[in-house]
C-alpha atoms as a PDB file:
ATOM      1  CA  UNK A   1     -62.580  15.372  79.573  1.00  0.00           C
ATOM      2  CA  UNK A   2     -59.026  14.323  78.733  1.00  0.00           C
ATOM      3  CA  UNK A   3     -59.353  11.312  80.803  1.00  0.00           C
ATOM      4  CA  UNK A   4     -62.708  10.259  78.944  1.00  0.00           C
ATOM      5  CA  UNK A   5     -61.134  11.119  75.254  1.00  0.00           C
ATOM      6  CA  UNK A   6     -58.028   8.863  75.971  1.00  0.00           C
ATOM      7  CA  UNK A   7     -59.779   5.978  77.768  1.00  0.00           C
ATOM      8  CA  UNK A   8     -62.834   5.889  74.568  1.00  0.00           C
ATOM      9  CA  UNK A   9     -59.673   6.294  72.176  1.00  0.00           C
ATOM     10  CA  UNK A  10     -57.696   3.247  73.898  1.00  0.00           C
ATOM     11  CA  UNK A  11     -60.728   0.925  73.601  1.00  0.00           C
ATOM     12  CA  UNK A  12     -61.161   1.965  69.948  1.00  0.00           C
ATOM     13  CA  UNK A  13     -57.432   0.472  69.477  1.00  0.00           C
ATOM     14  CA  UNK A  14     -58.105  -2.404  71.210  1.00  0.00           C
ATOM     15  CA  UNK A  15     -60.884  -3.398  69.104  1.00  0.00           C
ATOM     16  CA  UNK A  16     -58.868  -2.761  66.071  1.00  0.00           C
ATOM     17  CA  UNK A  17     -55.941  -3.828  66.658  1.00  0.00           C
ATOM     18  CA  UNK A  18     -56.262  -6.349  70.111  1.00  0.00           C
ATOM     19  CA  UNK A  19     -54.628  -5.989  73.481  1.00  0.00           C
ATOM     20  CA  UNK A  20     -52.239  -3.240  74.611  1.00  0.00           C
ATOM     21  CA  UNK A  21     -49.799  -3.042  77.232  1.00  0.00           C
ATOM     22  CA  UNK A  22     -48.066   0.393  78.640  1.00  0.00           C
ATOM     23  CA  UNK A  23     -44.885   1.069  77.948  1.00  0.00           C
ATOM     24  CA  UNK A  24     -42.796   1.594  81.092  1.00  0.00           C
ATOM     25  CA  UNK A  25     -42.013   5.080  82.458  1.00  0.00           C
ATOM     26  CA  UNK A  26     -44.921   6.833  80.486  1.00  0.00           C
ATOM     27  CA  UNK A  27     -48.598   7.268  80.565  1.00  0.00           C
ATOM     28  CA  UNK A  28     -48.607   8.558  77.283  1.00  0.00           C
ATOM     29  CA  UNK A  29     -46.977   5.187  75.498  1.00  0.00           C
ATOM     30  CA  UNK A  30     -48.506   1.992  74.557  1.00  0.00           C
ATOM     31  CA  UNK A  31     -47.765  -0.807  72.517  1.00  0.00           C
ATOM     32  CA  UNK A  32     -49.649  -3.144  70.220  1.00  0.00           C
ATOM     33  CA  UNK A  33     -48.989  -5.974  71.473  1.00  0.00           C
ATOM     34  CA  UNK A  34     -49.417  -8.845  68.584  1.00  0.00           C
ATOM     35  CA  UNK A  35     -47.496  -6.237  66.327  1.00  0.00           C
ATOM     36  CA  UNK A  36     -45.120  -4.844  68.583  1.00  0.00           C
ATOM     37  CA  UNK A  37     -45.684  -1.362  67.515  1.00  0.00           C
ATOM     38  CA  UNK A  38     -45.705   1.865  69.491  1.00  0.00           C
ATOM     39  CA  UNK A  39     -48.565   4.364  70.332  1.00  0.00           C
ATOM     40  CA  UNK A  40     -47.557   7.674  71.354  1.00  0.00           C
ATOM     41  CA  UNK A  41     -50.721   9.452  72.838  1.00  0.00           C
ATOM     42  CA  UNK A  42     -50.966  13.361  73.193  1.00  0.00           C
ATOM     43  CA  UNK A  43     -54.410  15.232  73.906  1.00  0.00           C
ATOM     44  CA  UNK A  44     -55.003  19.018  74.188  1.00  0.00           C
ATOM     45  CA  UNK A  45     -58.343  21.865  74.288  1.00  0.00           C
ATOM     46  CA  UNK A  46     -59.040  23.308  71.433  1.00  0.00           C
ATOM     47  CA  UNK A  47     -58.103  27.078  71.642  1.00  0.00           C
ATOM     48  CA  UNK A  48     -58.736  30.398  70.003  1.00  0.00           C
ATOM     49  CA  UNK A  49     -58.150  30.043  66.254  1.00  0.00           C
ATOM     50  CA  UNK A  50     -58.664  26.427  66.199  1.00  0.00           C
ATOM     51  CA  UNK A  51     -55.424  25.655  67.379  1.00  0.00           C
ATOM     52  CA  UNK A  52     -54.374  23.003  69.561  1.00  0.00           C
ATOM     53  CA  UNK A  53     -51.075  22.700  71.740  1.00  0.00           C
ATOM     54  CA  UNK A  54     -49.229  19.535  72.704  1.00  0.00           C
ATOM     55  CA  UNK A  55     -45.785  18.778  74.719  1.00  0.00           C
ATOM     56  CA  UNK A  56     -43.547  15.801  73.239  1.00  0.00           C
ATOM     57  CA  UNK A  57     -41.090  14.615  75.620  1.00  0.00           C
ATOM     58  CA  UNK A  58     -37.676  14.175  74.313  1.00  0.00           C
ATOM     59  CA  UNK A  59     -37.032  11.086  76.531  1.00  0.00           C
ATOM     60  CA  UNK A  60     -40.663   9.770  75.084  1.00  0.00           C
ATOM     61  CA  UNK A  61     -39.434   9.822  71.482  1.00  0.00           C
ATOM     62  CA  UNK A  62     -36.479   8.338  72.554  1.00  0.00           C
ATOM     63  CA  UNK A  63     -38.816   5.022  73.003  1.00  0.00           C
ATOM     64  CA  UNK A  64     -40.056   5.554  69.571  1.00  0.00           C
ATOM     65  CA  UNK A  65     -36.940   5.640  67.757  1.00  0.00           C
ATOM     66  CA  UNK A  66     -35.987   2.635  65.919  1.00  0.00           C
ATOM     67  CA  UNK A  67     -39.379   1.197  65.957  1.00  0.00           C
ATOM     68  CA  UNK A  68     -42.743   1.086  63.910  1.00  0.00           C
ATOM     69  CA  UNK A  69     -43.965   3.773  66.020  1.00  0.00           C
ATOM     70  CA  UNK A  70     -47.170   6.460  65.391  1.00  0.00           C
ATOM     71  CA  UNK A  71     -48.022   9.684  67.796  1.00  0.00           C
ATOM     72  CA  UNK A  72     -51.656  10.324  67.857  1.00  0.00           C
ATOM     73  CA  UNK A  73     -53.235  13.786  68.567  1.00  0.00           C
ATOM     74  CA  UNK A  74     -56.287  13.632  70.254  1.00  0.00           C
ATOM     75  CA  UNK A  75     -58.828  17.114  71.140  1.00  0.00           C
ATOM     76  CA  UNK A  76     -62.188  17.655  72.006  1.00  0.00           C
ATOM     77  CA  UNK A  77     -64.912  16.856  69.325  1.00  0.00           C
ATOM     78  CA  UNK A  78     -62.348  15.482  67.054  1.00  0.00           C
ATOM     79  CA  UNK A  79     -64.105  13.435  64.243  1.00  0.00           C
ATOM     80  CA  UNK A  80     -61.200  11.364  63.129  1.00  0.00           C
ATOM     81  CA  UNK A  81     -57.451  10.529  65.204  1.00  0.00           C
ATOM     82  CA  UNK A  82     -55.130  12.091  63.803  1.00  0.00           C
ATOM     83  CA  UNK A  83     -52.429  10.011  63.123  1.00  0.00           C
ATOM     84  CA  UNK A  84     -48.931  10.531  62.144  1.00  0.00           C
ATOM     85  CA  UNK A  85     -45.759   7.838  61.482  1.00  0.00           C
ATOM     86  CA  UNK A  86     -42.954   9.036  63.935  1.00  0.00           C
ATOM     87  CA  UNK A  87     -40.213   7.550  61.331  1.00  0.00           C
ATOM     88  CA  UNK A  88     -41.570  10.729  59.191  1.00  0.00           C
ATOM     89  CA  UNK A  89     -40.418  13.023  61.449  1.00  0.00           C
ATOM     90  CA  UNK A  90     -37.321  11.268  63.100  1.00  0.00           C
ATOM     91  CA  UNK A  91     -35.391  13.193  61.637  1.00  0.00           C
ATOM     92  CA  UNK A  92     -36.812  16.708  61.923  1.00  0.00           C
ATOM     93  CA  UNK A  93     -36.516  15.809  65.783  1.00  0.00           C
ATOM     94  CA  UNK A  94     -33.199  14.901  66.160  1.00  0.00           C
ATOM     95  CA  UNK A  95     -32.218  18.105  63.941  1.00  0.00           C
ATOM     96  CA  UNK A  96     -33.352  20.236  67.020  1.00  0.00           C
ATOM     97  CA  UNK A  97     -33.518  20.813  70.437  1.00  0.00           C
ATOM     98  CA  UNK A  98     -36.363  20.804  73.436  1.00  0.00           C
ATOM     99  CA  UNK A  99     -37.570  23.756  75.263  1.00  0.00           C
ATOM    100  CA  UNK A 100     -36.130  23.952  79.028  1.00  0.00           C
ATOM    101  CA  UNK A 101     -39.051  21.384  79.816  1.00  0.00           C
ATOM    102  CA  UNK A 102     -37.319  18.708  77.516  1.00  0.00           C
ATOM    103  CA  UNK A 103     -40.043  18.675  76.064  1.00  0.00           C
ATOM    104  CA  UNK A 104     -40.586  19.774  72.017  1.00  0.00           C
ATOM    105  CA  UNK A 105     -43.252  22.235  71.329  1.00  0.00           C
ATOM    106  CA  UNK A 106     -45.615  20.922  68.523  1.00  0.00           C
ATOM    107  CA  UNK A 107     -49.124  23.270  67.579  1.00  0.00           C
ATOM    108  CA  UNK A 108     -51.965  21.750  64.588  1.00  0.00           C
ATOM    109  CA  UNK A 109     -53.745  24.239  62.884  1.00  0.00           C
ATOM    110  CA  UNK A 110     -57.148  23.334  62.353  1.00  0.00           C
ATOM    111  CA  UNK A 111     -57.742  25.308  59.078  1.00  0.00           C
ATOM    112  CA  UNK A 112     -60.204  25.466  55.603  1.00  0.00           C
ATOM    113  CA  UNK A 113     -57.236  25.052  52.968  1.00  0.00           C
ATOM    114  CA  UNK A 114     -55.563  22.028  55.242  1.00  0.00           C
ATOM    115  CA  UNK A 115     -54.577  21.290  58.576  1.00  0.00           C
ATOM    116  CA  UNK A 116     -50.971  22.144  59.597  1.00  0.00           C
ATOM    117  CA  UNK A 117     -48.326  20.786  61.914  1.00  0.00           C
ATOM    118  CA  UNK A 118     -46.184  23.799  63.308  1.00  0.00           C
ATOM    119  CA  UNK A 119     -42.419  22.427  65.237  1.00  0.00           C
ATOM    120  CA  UNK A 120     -41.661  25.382  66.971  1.00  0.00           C
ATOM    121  CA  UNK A 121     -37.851  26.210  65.662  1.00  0.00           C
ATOM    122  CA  UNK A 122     -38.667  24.087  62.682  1.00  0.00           C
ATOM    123  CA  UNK A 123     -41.281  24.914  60.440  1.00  0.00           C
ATOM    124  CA  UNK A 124     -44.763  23.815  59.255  1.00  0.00           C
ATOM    125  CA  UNK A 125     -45.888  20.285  57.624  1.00  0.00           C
ATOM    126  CA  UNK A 126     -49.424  19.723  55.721  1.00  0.00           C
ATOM    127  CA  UNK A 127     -51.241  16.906  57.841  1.00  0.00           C
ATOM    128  CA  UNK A 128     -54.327  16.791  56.072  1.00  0.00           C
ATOM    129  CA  UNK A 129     -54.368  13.053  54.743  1.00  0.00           C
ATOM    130  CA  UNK A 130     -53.366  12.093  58.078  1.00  0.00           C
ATOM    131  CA  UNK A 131     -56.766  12.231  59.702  1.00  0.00           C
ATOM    132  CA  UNK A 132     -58.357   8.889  59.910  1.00  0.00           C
ATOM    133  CA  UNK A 133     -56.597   4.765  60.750  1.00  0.00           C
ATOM    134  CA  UNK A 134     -54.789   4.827  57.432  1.00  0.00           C
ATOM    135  CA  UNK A 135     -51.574   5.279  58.891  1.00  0.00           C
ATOM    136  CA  UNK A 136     -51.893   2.667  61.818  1.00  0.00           C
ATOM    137  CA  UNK A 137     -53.705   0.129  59.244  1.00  0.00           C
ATOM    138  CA  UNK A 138     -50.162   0.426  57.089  1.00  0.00           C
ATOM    139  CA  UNK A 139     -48.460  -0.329  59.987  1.00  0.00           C
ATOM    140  CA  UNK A 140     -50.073  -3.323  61.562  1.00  0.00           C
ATOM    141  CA  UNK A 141     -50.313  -4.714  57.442  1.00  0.00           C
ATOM    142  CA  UNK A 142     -47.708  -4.163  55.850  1.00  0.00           C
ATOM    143  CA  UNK A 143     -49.180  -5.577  53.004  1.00  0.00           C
ATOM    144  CA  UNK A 144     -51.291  -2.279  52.689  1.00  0.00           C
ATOM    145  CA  UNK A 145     -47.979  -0.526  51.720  1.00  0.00           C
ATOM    146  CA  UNK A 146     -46.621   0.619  48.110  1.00  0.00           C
ATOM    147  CA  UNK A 147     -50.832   1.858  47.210  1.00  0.00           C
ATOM    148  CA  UNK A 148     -49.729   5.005  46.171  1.00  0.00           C
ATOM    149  CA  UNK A 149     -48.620   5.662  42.586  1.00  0.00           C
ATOM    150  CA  UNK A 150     -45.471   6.606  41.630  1.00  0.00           C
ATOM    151  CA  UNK A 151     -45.971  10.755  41.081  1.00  0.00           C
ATOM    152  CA  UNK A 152     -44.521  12.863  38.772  1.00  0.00           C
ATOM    153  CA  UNK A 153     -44.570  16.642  38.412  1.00  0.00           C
ATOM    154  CA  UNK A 154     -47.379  16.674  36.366  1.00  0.00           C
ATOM    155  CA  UNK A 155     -49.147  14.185  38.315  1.00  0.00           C
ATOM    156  CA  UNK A 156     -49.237  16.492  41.602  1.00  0.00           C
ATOM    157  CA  UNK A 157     -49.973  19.402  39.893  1.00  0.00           C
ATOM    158  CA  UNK A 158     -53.290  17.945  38.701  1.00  0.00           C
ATOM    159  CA  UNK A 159     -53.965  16.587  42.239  1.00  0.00           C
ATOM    160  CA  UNK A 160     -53.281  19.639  43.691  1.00  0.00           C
ATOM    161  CA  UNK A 161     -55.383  21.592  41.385  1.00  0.00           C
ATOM    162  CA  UNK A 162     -58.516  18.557  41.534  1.00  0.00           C
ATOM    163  CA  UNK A 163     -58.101  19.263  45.334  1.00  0.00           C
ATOM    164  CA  UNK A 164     -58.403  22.855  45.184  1.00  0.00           C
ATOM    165  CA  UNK A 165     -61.350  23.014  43.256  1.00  0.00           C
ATOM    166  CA  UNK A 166     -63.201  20.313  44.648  1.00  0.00           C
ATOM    167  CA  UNK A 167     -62.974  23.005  47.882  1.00  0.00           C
ATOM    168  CA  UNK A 168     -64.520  25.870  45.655  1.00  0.00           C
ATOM    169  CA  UNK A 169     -61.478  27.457  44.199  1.00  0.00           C
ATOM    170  CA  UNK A 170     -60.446  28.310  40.956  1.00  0.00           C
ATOM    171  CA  UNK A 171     -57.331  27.100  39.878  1.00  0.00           C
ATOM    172  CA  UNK A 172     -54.059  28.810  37.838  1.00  0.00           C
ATOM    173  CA  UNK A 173     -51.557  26.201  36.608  1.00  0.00           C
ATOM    174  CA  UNK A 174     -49.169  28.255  33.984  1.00  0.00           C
ATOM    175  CA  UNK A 175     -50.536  27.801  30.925  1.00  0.00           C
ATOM    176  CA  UNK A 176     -46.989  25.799  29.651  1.00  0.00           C
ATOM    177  CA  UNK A 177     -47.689  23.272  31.851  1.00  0.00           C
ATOM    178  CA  UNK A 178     -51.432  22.330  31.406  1.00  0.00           C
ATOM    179  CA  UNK A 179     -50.386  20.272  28.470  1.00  0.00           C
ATOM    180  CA  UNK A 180     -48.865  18.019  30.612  1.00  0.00           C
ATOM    181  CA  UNK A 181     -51.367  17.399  33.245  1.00  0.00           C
ATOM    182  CA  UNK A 182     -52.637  14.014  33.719  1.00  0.00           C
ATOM    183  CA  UNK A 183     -55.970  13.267  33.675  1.00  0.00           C
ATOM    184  CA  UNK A 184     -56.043   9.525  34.514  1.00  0.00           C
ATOM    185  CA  UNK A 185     -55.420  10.604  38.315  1.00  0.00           C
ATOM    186  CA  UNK A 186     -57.853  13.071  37.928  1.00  0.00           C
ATOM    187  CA  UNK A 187     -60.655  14.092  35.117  1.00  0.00           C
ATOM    188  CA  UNK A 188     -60.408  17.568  33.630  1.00  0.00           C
ATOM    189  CA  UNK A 189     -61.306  20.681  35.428  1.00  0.00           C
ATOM    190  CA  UNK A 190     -60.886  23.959  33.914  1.00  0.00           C
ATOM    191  CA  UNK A 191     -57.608  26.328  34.830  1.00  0.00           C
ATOM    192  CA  UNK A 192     -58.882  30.017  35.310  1.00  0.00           C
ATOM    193  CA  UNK A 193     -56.876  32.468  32.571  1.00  0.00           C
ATOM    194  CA  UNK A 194     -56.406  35.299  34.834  1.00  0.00           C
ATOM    195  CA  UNK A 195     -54.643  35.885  37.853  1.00  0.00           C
ATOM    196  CA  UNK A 196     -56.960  38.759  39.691  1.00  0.00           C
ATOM    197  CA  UNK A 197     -56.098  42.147  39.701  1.00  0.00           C
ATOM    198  CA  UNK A 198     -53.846  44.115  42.503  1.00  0.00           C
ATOM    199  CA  UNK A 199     -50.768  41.673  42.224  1.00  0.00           C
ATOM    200  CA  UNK A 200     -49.280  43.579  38.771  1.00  0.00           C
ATOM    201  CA  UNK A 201     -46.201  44.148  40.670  1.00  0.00           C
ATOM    202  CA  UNK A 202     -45.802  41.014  41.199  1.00  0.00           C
ATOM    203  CA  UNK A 203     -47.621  39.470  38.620  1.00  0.00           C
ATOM    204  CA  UNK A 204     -44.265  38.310  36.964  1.00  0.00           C
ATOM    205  CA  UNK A 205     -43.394  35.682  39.921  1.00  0.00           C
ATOM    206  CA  UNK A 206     -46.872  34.838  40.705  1.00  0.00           C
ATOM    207  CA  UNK A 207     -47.662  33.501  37.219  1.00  0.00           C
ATOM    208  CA  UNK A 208     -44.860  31.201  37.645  1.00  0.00           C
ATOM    209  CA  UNK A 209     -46.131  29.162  40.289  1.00  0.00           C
ATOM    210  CA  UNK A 210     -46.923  25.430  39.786  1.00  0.00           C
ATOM    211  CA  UNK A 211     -50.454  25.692  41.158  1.00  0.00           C
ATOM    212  CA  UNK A 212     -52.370  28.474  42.831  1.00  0.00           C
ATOM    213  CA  UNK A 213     -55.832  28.442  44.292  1.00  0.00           C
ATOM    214  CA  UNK A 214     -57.582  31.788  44.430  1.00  0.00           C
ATOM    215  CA  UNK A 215     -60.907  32.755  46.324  1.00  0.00           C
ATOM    216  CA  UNK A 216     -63.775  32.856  43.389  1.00  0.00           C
ATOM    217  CA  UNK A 217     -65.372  36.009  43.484  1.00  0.00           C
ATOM    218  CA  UNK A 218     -63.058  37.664  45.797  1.00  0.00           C
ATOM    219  CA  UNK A 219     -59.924  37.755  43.706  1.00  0.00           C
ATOM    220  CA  UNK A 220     -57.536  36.770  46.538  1.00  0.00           C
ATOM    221  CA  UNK A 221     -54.651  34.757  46.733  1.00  0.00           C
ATOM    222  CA  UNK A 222     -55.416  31.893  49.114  1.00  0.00           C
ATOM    223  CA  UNK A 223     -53.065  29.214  48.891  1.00  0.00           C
ATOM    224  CA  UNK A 224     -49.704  28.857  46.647  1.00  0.00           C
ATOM    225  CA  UNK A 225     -48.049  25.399  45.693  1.00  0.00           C
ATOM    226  CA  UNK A 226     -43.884  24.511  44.427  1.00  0.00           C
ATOM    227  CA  UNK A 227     -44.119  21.389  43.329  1.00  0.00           C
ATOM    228  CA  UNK A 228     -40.085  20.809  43.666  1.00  0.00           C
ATOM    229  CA  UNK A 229     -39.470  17.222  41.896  1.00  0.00           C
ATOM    230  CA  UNK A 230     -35.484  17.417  40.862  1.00  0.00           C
ATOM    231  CA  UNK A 231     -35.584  21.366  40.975  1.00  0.00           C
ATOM    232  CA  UNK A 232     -34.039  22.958  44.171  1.00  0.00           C
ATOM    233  CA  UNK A 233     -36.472  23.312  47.338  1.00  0.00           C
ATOM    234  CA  UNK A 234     -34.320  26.698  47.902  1.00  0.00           C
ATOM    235  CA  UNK A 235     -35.569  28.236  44.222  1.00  0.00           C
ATOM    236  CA  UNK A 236     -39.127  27.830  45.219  1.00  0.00           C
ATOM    237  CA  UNK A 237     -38.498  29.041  48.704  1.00  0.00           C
ATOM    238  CA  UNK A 238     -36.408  32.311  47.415  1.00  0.00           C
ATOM    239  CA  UNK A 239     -39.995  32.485  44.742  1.00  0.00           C
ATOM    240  CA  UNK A 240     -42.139  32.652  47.568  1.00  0.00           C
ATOM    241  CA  UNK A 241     -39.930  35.238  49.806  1.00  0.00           C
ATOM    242  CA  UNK A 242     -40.212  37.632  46.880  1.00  0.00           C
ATOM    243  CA  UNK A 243     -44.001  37.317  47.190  1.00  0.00           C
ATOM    244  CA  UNK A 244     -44.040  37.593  50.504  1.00  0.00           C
ATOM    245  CA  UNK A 245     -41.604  40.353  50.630  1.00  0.00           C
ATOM    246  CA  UNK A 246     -42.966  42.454  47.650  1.00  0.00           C
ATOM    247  CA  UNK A 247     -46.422  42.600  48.498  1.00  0.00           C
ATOM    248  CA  UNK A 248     -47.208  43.056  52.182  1.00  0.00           C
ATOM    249  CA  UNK A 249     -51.442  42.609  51.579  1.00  0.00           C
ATOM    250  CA  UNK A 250     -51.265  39.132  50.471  1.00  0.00           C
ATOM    251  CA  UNK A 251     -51.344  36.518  53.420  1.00  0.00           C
ATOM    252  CA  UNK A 252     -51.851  32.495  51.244  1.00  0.00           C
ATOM    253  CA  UNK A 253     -50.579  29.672  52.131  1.00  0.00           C
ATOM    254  CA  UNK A 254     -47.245  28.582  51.353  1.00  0.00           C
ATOM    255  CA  UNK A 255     -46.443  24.986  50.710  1.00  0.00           C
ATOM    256  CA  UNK A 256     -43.262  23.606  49.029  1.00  0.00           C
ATOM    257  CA  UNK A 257     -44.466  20.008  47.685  1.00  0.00           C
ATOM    258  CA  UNK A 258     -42.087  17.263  47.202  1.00  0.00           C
ATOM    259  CA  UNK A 259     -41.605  13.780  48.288  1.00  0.00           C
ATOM    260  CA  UNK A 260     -40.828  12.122  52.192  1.00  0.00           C
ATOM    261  CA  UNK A 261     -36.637  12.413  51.124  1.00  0.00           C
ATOM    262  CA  UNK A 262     -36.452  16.139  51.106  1.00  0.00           C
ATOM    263  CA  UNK A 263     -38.627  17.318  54.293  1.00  0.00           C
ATOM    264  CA  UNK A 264     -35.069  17.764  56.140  1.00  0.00           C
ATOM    265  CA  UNK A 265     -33.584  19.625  53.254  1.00  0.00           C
ATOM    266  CA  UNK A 266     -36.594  21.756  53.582  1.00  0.00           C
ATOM    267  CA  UNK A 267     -36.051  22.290  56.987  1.00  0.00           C
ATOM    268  CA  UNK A 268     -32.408  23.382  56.825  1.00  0.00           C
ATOM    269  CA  UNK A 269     -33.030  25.592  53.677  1.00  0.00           C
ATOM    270  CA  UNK A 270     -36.111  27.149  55.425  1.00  0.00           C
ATOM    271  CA  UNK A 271     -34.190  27.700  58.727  1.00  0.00           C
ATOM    272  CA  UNK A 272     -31.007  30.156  56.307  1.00  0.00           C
ATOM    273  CA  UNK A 273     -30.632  33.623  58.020  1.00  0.00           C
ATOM    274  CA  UNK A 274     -32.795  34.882  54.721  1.00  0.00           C
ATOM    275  CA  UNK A 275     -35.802  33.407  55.702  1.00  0.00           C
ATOM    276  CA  UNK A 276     -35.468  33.568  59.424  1.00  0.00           C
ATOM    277  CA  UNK A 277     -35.123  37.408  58.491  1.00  0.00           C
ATOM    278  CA  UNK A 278     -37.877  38.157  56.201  1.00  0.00           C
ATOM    279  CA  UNK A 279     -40.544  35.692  58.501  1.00  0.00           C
ATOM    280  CA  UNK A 280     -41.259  33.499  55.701  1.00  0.00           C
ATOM    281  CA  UNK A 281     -39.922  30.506  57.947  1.00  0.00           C
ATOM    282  CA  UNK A 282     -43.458  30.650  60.280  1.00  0.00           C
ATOM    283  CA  UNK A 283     -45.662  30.359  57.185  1.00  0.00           C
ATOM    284  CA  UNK A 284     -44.101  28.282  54.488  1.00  0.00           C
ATOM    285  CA  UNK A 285     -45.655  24.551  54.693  1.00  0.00           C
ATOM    286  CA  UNK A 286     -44.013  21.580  53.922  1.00  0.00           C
ATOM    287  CA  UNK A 287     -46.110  19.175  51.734  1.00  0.00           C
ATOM    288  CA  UNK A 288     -45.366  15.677  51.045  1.00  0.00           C
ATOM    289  CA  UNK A 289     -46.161  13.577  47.867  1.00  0.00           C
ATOM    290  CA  UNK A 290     -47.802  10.837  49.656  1.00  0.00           C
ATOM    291  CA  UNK A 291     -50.390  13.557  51.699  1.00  0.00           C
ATOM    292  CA  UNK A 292     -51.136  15.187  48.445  1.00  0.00           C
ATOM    293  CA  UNK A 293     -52.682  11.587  47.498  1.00  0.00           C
ATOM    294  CA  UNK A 294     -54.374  10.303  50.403  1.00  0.00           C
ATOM    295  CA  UNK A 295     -55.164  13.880  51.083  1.00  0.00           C
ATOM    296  CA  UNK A 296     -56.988  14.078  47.193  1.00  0.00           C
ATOM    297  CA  UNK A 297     -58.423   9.959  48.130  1.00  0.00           C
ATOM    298  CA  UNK A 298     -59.926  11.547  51.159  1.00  0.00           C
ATOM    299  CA  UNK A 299     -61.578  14.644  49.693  1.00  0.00           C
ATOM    300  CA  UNK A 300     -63.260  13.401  46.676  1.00  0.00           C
ATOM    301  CA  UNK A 301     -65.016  10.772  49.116  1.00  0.00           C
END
């Protein structure tokens, strides 16, 4: 089955994108050959949970670095590639090490409130707008670059929120900030007034949070968003360890949002002996500015 899934995905980028050529000393590499750009090919079973698990070899990003280069997880059934630019993550690589294998650990999360990229020693990225050729189209035309708006604070919050209930959710933005939200990104949807009931000891923090979906009609807590523009990634971070800390029955989503410059100054505040400690480092997402868009493009299609 892996054979067949690689081989129908391989012909799919040759009619896109024309002829490819291996790269040497891989089976997992190929590059584009009229745009010189590099393909980086992983396949796994799905497993209980939805999960899937993949092996990156260190001396197989290597080839990547330096170049216009995309990895592209592939499992059974899959609807859409999912495809994500290497030069995003770079970074986060080099800022760790392999397992014994040389090879770096990587799960996905197939999940309802967004799919999730989990770097074992690391931490967790949002993935969601990275289903689909977007991401190899920018590549191979670079004229497709610069779509997405500049985004402010306000401007993500009202994404974020749009996004949230467009999957059923109600939405709490603090009531200070709904003002400010901008509704030429996104008409207007109605902010619930009440945050649901068994959170009173906590209610103080909570309420403070830039955008929370909650489960209608089951008053539950599913996903929590820090929308850190020019504030400190390690405020929000310390926000969401009291949650987590104070109130053992909730189990949302955590996702610090901010733009493609601060994902490894999320990582190294994440990875302090404070988080490590209280566990908050295995469920706290990073989520970028630019997935928040195409991830709100691809939803309300």
């Amino acid at each position: 089955m892996a054979n067949k899934i690689k081989n129908d995905f391989l012909n799919k980028l040759t009619e896109r994108y024309g002829e490819l050529r291996k790269i040497e000393k891989s089976q997992s590499l190929f590059k584009v050959t009229d745009s010189d750009i590099n393909i980086y090919i992983r396949y796994s079973k799905v497993h209980t949970g939805n999960r899937m698990f993949y092996g990156l070899r260190e001396e197989d990003l290597l080839l990547l670095e330096g170049n216009p280069s995309v990895i592209c997880f592939l499992w059974d059934a899959q609807t859409d590639p999912l495809i994500l630019n290497y030069a995003d993550y770079e970074e986060i690589f080099q800022s760790t090490t392999p397992a014994r294998d040389s090879q770096f650990k990587i799960q996905i999360y197939l999940e309802e409130d967004g799919t999730e990229l989990y770097i074992a020693k690391v931490g967790r990225f949002n993935i969601e707008s990275n289903f689909g050729w977007e991401e190899l189209d920018r590549l191979v035309d670079t004229k497709l670059t610069g779509r997405m708006p500049d985004l402010s604070h306000s401007n993500v919050q009202t994404l974020l929120g749009a996004i949230g209930k467009i999957k059923g959710y109600d939405i709490w933005i603090p009531p200070n900030d709904r003002s400010k939200m901008d509704l030429s990104v996104q008409p207007s949807f109605k902010c619930t007034d009440n945050l649901p009931n068994g959170y009173e000891k906590i209610n103080s923090i909570i309420k403070e949070i830039d955008v929370i979906w909650i489960q209608r009609g089951a008053g539950k807590l599913r996903a929590l968003f820090e929308v850190e523009h020019s504030t400190p990634i390690y405020s929000g971070l310390l926000r969401f360890n009291d949650i987590h800390l104070l109130s053992s029955t909730i189990k949302p989503r955590y996702s610090i949002v901010s733009n493609d410059t601060r994902r490894s100054t999320f990582v190294k505040q994440l990875n302090r002996p404070t988080f490590l400690i209280s566990g908050l480092n295995e469920i706290c997402t990073f989520l970028e500015y630019v997935n928040v868009y195409g991830w709100y493009q691809r939803i309300k299609n």
